[in-house]
Protein backbone atom coordinates (compact mmCIF):
# COMPACT_ATOMS: atom_id res chain seq x y z
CA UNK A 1 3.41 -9.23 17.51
CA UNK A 2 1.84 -5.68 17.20
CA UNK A 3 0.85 -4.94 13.60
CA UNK A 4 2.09 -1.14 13.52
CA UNK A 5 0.34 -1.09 10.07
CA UNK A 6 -2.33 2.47 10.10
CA UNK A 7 -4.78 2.17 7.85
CA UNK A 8 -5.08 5.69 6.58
CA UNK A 9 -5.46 7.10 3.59
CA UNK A 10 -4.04 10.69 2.35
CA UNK A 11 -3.74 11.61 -1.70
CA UNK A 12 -0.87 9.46 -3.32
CA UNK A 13 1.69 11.41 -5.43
CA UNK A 14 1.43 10.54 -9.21
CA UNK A 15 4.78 11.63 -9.66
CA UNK A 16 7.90 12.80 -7.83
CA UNK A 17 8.07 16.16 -5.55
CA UNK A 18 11.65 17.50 -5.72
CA UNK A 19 12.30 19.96 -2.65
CA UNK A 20 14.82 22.03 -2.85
CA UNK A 21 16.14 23.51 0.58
CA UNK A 22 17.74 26.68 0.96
CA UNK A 23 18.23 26.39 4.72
CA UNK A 24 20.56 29.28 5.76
CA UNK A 25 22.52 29.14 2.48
CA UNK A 26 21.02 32.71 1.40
CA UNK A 27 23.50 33.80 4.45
CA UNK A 28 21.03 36.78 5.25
CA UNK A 29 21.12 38.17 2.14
CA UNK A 30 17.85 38.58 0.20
CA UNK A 31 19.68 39.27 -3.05
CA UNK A 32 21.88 35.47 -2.68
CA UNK A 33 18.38 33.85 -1.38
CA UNK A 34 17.10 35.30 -5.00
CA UNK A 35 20.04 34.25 -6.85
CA UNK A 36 19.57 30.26 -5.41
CA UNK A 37 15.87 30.04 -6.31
CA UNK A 38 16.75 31.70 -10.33
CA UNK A 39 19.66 29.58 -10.38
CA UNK A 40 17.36 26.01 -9.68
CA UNK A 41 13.80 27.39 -11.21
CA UNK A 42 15.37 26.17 -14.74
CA UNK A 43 14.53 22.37 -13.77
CA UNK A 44 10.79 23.60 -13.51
CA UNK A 45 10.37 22.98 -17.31
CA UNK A 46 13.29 20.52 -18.13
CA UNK A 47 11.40 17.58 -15.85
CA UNK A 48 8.21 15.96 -15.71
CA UNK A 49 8.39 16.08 -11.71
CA UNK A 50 6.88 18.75 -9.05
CA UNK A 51 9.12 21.31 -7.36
CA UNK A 52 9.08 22.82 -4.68
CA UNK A 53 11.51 25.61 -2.32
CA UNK A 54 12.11 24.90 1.43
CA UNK A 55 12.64 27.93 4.16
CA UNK A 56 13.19 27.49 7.66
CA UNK A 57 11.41 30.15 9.97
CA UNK A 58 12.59 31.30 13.51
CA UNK A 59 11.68 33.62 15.58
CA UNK A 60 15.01 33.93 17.07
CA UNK A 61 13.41 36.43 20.20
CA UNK A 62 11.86 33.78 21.54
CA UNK A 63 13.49 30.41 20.12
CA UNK A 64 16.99 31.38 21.45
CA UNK A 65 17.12 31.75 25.52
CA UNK A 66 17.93 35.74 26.45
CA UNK A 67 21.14 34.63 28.42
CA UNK A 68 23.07 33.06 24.91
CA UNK A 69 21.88 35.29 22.30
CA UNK A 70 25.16 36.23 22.07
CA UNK A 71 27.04 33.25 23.00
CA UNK A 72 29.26 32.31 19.80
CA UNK A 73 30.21 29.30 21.55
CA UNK A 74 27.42 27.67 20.28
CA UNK A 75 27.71 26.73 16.90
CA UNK A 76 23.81 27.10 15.53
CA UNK A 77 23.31 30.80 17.80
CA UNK A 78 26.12 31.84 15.88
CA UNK A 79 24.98 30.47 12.25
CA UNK A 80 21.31 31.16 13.24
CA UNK A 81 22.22 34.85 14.40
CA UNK A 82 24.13 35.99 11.19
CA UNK A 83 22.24 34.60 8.82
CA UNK A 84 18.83 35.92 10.11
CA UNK A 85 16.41 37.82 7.73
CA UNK A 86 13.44 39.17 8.33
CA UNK A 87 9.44 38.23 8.20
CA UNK A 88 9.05 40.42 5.42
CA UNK A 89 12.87 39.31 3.58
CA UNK A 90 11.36 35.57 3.48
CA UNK A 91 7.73 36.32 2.61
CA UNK A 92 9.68 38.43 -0.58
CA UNK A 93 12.41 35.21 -1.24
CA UNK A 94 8.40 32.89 -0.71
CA UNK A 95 6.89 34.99 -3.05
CA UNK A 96 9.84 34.69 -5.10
CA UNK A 97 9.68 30.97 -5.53
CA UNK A 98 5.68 31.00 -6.00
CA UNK A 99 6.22 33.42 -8.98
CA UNK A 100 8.81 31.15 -10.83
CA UNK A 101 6.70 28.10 -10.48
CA UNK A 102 7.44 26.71 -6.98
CA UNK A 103 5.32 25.05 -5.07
CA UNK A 104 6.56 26.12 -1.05
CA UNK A 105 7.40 24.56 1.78
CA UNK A 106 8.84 25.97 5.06
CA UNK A 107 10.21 24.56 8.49
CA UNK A 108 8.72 25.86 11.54
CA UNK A 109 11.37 25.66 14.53
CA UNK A 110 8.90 27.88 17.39
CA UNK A 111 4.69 28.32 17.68
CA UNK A 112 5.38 31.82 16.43
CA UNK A 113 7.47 31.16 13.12
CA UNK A 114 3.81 28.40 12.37
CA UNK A 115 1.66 31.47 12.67
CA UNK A 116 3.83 33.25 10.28
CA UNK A 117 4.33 30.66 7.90
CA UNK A 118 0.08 30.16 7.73
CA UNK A 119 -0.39 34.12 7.26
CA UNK A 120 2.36 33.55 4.69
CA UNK A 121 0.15 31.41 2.62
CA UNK A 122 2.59 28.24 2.66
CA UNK A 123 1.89 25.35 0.73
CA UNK A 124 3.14 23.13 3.30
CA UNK A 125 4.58 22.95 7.00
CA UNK A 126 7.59 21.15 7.66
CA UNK A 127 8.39 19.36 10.75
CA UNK A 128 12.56 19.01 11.29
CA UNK A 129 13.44 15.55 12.89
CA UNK A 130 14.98 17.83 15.71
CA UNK A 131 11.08 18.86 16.09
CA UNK A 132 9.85 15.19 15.40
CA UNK A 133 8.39 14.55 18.64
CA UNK A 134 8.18 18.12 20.19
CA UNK A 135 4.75 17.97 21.31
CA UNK A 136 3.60 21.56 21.93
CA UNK A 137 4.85 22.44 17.85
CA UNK A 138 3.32 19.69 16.79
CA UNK A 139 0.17 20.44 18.67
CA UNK A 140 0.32 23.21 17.03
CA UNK A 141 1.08 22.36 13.64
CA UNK A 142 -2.15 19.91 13.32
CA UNK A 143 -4.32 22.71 14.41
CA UNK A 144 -3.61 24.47 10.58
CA UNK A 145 -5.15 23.17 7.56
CA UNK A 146 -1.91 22.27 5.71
CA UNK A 147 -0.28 19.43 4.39
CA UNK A 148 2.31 18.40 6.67
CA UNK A 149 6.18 16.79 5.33
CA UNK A 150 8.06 15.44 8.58
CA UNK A 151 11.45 14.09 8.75
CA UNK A 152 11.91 11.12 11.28
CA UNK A 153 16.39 11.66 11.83
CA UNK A 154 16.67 9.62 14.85
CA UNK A 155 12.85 8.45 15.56
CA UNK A 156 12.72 5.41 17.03
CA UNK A 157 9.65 2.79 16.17
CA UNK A 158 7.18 3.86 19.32
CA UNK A 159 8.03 7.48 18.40
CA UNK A 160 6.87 7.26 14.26
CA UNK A 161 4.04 5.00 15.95
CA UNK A 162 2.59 7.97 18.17
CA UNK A 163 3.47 11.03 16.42
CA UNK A 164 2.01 9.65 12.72
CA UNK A 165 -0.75 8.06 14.81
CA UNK A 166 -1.11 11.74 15.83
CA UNK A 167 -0.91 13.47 12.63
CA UNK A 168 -3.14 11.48 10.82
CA UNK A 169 -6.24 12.41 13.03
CA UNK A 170 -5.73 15.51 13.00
CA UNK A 171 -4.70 16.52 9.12
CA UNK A 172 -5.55 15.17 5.54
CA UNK A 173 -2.07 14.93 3.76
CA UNK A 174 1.21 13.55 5.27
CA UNK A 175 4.62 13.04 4.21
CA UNK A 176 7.37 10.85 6.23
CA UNK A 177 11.08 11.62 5.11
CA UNK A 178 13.48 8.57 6.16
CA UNK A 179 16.53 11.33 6.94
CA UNK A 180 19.97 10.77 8.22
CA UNK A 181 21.45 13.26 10.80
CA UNK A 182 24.88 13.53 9.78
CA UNK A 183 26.02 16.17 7.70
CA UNK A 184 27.11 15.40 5.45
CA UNK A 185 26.35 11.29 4.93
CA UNK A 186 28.48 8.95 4.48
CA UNK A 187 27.13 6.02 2.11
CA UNK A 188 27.65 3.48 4.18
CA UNK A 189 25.71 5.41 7.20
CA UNK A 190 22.82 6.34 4.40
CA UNK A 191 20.32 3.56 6.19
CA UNK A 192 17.82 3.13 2.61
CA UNK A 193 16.55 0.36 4.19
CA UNK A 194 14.34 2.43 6.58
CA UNK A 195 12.59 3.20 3.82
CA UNK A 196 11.15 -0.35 3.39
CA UNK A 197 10.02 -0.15 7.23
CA UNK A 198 8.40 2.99 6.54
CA UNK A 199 6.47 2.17 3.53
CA UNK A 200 5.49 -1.46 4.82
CA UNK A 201 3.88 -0.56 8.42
CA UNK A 202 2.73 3.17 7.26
CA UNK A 203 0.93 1.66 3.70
CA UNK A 204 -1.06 4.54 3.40
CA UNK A 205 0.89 7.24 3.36
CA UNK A 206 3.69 9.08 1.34
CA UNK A 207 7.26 8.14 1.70
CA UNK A 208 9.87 10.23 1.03
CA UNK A 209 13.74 10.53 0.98
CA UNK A 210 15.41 13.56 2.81
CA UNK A 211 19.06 13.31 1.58
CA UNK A 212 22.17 14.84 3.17
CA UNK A 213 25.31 12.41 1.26
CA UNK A 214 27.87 14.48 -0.51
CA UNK A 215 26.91 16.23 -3.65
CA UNK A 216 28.85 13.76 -6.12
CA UNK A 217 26.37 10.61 -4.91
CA UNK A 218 23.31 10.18 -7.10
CA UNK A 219 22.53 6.90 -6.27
CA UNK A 220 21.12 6.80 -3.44
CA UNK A 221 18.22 8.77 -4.71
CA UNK A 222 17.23 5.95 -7.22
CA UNK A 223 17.59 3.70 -4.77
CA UNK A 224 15.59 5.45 -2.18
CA UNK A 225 12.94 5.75 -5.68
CA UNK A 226 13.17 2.12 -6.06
CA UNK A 227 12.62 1.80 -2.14
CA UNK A 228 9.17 3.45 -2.70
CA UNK A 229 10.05 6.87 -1.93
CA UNK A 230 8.11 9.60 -4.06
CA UNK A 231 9.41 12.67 -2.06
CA UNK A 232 12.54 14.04 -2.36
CA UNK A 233 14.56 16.83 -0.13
CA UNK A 234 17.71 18.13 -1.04
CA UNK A 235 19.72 20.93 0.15
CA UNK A 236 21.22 23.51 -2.54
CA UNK A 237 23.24 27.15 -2.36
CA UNK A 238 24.95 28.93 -5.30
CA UNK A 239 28.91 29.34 -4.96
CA UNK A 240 30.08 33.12 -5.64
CA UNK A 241 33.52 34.88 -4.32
CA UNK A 242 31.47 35.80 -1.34
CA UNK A 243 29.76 32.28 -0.18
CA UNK A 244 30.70 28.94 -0.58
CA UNK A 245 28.05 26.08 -0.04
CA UNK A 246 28.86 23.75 2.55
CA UNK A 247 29.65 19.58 2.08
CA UNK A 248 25.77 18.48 1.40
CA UNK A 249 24.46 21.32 -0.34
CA UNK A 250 24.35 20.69 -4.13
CA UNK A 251 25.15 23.48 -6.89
CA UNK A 252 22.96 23.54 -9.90
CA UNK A 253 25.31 21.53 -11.94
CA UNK A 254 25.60 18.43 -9.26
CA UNK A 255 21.63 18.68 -9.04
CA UNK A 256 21.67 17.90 -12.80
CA UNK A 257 23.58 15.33 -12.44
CA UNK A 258 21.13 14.36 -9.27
CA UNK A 259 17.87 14.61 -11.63
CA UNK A 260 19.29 12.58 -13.90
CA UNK A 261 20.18 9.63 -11.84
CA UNK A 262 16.49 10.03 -10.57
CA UNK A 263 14.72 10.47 -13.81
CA UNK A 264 17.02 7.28 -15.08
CA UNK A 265 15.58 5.33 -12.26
CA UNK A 266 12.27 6.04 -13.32
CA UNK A 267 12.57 4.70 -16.87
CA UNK A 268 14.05 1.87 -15.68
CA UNK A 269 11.27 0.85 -13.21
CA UNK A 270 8.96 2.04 -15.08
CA UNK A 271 7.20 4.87 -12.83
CA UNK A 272 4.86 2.52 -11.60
CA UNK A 273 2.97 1.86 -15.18
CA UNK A 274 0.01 -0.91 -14.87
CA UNK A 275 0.61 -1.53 -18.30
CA UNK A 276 2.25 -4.35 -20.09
CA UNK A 277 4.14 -3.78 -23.34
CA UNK A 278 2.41 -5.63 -26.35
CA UNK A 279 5.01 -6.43 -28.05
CA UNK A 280 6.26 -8.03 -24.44
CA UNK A 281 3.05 -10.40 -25.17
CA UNK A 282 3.45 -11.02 -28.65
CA UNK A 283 6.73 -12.32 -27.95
CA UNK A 284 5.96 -14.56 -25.04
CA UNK A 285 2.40 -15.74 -27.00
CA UNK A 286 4.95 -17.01 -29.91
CA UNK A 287 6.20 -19.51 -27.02
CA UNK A 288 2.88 -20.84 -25.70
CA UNK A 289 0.80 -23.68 -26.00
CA UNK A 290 -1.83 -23.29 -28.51
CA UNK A 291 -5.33 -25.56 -27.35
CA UNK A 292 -6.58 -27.69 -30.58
CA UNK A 293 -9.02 -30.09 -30.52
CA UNK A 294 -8.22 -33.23 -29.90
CA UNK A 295 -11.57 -34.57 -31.50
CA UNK A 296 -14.34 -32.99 -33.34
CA UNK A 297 -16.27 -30.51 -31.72
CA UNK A 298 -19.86 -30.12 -32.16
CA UNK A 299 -21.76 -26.71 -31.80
CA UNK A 300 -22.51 -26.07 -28.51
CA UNK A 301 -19.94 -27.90 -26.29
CA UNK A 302 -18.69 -27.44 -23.61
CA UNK A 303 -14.69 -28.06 -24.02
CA UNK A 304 -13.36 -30.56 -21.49
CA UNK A 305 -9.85 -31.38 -20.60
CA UNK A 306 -9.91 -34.66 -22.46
CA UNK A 307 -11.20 -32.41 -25.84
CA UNK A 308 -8.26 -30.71 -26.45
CA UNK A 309 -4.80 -30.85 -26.44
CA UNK A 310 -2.03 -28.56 -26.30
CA UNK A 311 0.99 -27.53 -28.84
CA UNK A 312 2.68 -24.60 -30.67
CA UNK A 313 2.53 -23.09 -32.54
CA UNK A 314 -0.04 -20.76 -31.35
CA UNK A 315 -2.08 -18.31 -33.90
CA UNK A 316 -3.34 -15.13 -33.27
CA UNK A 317 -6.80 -15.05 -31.53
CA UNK A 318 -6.72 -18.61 -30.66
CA UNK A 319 -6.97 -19.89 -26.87
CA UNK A 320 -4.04 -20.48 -25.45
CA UNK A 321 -3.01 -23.06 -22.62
CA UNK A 322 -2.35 -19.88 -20.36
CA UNK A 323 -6.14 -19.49 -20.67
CA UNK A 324 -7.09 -22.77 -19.26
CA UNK A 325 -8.69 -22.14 -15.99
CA UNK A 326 -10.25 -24.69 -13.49
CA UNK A 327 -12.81 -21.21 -12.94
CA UNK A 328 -14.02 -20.97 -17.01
CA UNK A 329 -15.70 -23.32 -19.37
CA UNK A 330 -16.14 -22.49 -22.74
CA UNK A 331 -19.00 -23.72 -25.13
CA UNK A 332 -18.13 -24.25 -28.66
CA UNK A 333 -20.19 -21.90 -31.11
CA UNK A 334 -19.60 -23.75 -34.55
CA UNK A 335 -18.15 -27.40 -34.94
CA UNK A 336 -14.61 -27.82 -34.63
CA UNK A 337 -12.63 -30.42 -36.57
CA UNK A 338 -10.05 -32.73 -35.09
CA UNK A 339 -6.69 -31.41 -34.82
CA UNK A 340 -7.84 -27.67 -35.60
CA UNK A 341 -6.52 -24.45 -33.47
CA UNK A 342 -9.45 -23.42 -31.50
CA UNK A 343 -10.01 -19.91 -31.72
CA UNK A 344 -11.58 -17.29 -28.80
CA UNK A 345 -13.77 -16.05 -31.39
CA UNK A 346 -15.79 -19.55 -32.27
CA UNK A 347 -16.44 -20.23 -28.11
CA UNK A 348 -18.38 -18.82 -25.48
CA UNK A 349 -16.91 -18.12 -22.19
CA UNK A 350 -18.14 -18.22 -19.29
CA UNK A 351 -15.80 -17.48 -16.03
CA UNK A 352 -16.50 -17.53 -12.20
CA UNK A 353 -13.07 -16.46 -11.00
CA UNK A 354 -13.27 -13.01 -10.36
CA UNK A 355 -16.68 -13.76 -8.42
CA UNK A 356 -14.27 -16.36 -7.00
CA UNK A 357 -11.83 -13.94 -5.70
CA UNK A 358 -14.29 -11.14 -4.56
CA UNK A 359 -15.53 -14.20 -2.30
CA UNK A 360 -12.58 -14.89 -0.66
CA UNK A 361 -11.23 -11.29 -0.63
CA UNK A 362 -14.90 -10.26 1.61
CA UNK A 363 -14.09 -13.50 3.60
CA UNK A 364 -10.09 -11.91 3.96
CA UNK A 365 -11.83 -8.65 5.12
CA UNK A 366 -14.25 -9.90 7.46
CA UNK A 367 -11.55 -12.62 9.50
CA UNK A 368 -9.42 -8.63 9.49
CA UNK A 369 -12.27 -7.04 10.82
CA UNK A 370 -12.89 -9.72 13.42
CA UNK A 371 -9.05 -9.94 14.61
CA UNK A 372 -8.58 -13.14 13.54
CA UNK A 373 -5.01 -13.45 12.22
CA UNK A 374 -4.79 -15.76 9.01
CA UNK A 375 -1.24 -17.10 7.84
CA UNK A 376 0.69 -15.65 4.96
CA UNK A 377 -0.77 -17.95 2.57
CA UNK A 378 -4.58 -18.47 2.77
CA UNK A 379 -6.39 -22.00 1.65
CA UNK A 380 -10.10 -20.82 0.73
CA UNK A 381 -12.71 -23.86 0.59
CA UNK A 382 -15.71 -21.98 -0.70
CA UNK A 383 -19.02 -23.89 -0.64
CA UNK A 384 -21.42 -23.34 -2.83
CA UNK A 385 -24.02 -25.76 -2.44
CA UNK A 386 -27.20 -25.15 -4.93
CA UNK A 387 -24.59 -23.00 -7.38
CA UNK A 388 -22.46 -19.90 -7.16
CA UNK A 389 -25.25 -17.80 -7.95
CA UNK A 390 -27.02 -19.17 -4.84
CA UNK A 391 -24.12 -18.40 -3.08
CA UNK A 392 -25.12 -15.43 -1.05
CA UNK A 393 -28.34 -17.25 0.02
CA UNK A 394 -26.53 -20.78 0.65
CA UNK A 395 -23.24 -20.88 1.50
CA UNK A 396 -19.85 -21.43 3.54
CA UNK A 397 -16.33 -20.25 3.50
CA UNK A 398 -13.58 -22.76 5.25
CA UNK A 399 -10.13 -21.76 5.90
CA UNK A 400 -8.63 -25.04 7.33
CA UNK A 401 -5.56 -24.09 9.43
CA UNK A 402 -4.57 -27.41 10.95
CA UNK A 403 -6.00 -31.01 10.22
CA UNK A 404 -4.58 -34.01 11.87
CA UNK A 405 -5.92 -36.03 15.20
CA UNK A 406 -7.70 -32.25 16.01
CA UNK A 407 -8.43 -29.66 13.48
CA UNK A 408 -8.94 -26.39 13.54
CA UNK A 409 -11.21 -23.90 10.89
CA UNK A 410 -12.13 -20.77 10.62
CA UNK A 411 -15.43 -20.51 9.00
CA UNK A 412 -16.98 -17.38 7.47
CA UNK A 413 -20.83 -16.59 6.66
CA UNK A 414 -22.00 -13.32 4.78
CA UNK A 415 -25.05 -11.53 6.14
CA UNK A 416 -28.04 -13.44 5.40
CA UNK A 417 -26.00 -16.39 4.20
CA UNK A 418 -27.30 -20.32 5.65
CA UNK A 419 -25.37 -23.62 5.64
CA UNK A 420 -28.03 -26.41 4.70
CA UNK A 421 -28.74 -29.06 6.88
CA UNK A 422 -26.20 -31.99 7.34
CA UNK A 423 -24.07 -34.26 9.58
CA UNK A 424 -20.77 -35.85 10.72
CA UNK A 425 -20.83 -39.28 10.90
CA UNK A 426 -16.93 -39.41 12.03
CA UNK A 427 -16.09 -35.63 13.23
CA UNK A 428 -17.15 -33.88 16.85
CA UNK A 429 -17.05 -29.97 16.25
CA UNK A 430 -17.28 -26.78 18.66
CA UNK A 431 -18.33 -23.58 17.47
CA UNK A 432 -17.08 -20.51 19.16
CA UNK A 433 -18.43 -16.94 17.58
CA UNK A 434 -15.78 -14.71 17.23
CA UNK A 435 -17.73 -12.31 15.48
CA UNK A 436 -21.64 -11.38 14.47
CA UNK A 437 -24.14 -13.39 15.22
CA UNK A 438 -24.99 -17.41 14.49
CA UNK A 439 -28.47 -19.02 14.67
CA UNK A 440 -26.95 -22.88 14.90
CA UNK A 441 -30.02 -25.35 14.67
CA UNK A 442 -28.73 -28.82 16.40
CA UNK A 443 -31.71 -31.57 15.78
CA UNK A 444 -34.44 -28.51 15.54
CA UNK A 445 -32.93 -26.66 18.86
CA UNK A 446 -32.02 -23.58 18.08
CA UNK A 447 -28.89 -21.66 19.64
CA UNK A 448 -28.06 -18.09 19.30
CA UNK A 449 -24.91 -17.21 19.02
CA UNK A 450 -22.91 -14.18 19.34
CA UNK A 451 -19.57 -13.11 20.25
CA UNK A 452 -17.33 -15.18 22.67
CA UNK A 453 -20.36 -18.11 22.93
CA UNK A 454 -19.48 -21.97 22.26
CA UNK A 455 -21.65 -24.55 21.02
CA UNK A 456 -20.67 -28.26 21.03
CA UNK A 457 -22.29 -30.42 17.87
CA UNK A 458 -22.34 -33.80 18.45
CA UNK A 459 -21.07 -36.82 16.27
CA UNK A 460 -24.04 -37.36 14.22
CA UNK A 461 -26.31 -34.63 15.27
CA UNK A 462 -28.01 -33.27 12.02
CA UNK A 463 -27.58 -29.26 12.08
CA UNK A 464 -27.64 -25.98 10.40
CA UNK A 465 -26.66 -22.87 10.87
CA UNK A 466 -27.39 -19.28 9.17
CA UNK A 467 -26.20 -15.83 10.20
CA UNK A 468 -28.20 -12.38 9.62
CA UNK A 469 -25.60 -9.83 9.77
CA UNK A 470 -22.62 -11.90 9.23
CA UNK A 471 -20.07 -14.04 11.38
CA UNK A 472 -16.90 -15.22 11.64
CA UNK A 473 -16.31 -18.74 13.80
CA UNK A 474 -13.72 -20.63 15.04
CA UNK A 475 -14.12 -24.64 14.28
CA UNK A 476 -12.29 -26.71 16.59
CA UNK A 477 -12.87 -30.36 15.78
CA UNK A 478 -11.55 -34.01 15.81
CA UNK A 479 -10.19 -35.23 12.48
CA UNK A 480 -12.34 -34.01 9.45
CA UNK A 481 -12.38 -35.75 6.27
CA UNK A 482 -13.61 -34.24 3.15
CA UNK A 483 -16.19 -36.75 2.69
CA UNK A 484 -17.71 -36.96 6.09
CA UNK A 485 -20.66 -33.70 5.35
CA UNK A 486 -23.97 -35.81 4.47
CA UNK A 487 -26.90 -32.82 3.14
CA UNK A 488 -30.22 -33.59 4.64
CA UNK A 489 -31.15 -32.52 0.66
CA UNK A 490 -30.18 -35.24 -2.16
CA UNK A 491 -29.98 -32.27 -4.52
CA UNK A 492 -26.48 -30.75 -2.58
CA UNK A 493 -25.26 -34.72 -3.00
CA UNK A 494 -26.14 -34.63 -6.63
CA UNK A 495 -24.30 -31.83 -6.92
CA UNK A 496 -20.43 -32.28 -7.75
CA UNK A 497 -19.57 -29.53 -8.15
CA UNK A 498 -20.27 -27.80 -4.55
CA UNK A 499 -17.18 -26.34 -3.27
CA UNK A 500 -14.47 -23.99 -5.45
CA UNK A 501 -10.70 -23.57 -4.07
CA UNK A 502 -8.55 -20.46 -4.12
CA UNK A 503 -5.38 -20.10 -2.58
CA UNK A 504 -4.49 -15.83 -2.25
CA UNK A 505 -1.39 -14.50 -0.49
CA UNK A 506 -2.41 -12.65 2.59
């Protein structure tokens, strides 16, 4: 399966970016384009969110072909025609929008209209799904240095994969719109699952919602918040005796309403806060396991499983059976008595797990790097054979992927990283480099490896092997049993407590 996943990165939004789009619904009239933009610039202080106004620039000389111009039969030459203003009209309703607090946006339809819109001084370019894969705009679009919004109405996967693959070489901030191309919407034609395809193969890069249901629905747009999306398009007119908005565009009063369902959302998600509540843990600490000792404690300690046991209530400050970790020991500071809560303040901790996770997460990176696909859940066997703060000197990671009569591994060493001497006395084992380079020692004959070379080790054959800017190997063996690895040095046999386990989602 091709991973479409791009591994990009452009600024994340910390909050939402409301876009409000005029469109045509100023209906050539500077004074009604005026009117819209006063009408909405009140939501500018009533919510915590960025705004921004949409135009749409064409240069209706050259974008409509001499021979239709007047053609009414056409339904967007005859909306486009008599509702066209001029350069200097929409600069005016721009400058409008800036002055009220707007940040602005416009949609480029022609080369000509993306000239005007950079001389403008337009916060960002638009690109209309209609334009989505219209090469020679786009082309042209890149060449600016502007943040770039595009709606993908009707893209199909290989088209999003080219045109973002595009985009993102070329400029620094991008915006995909999931959009629907009916006008208005219906709900059940709304498609918010896009969203989730967007987000998960295009990680990197803002998601947004384009919306064109009916005014009255306003929950799609928590849903499309909930989805992941953080930008949000919407179109909006102002109803007088002289123009009447069509079936999508929203009044000021149904954008309210709109805002509201979208700011509701928020609170009850939570606007992506890190944060947990404290009196969410007080609560849930009133329900665990406190640790007490199940025996005296002397000074200086170390607490073992069969030292304490575990009960409620708990007490404030003391260690609690959620803090039990196979990755930290703690050493008692002052004698405990028997039965007494053992508190965080009387013990000295000491904790290898986040060492233990920046292991495997390298290791993760590295097998990435390399190509090598791991499954969705990821077995780490880290070895660690003269201590975890030898590890970078002396040391293995295993990911076993299947073990039964064959077995495959992958194995991972850092740069400048050895596995000590040692042999099988049941397993046969092939090494092929998949990545880096391998100096594999087999009875004092040394074999360099590098990528794509295979190395057979014997059953019994005592051997070692080190790496000096890193590697990644594929192990492809008969059975292995854990206890079939016998160190040339007694110390690593001495040592119980050689190898650490993680499992991580991948």
């Amino acid at each position: 399966m091709v991973n479409l996943s791009m591994d990009f990165s452009v600024p994340k939004r910390s909050k939402p970016f409301i876009i409000f789009e005029i469109a045509n619904n100023h209906f050539g009239s500077i004074e009604h384009g005026k009117l819209i933009i006063k009408e909405f610039a009140k939501f500018i202080s009533e919510y915590d969110f960025d705004f921004g106004v949409k135009f749409q620039y064409r240069n209706l000389d050259s974008f409509i072909h001499e021979s239709y111009k007047s053609n009414s039969d056409f339904q967007y030459i005859k909306r486009f025609t008599e509702t066209k203003l001029s350069y200097t009209d929409l600069l005016e309703l721009k400058n409008s929008a800036e002055s009220l607090g707007f940040k602005t946006i416009c949609t480029p339809f022609d080369e000509t209209s993306v000239k005007k819109i950079v001389e403008h001084g337009f916060d960002y370019l638009k690109i209309a799904s209609a334009s989505f894969t219209d090469w020679p705009l786009i082309e042209d679009i890149s060449k600016n240095n502007l943040p770039v919004i595009a709606s993908t109405a009707g893209a199909t996967s290989r088209d999003l994969r080219k045109v973002i693959s595009f985009l993102t070489k070329r400029i620094n901030d991008l915006t995909i719109m999931h959009c629907v191309a009916k006008y208005p919407t219906e709900d059940h034609d709304l498609a918010l699952d896009r969203i989730d395809f967007l987000k998960n193969n295009y990680k990197n890069i803002n998601i947004g919602y384009s919306a064109h249901e009916i005014p009255t629905n306003t929950s799609a747009v928590g849903i499309a918040y909930a989805k992941g999306a953080r930008v949000f398009e919407k179109h909006i007119g102002v109803e007088t005796n002289e123009y009447t908005n069509n079936k999508y565009s929203c009044t000021s009063d149904q954008i309210r309403f709109w805002l509201e369902s979208l700011s509701n959302t928020i609170d009850v998600c939570g606007f992506d806060s890190k944060n947990i509540d404290a009196s969410e843990v007080n609560v849930l600490n009133n329900l665990r396991r406190g640790v007490y000792a199940k025996n005296d404690v002397n000074s200086g300690n170390t607490l073992k499983f069969d030292d304490v046991f575990f009960a409620i209530p708990s007490h404030e400050g003391q260690l609690l059976a959620n803090d039990w970790s196979k990755f930290t020991s703690w050493t008692s500071l002052n004698s405990i008595k028997k039965n007494d809560p053992i508190y965080k303040s009387n013990l000295d901790e000491s904790s290898n797990e986040h060492r233990i996770e920046s292991i495997a997460s390298v290791a993760k990176v590295m097998c990435d790097n390399a190509g090598v696909i791991l499954p969705n859940i990821i077995n780490f066997e880290i070895s660690h054979h003269y201590g975890l703060d030898c590890f970078d000197e002396f040391g293995l990671i295993l990911i076993t992927l299947v073990n039964r009569d064959y077995c495959k591994k992958v194995l991972i060493l850092f740069p400048g990283q050895s596995n000590p001497e040692h042999h099988h006395k049941i397993k046969e084992e092939s090494f092929y480099c998949v990545s880096g380079d391998v100096k594999l020692v087999i009875e004092g004959e040394i074999l360099e490896l590098k990528a794509g070379d295979l190395a057979l080790i014997p059953t019994g054959k005592r051997h070692s092997f080190s790496s000096l800017n890193g590697a990644v190997i594929e192990e492809i063996s008969s059975t292995s049993v854990p206890s079939d690895s016998y160190y040339s040095d007694p110390k690593i046999e001495m040592n119980s407590n050689r190898k650490s386990r993680i499992t991580l989602w991948n």
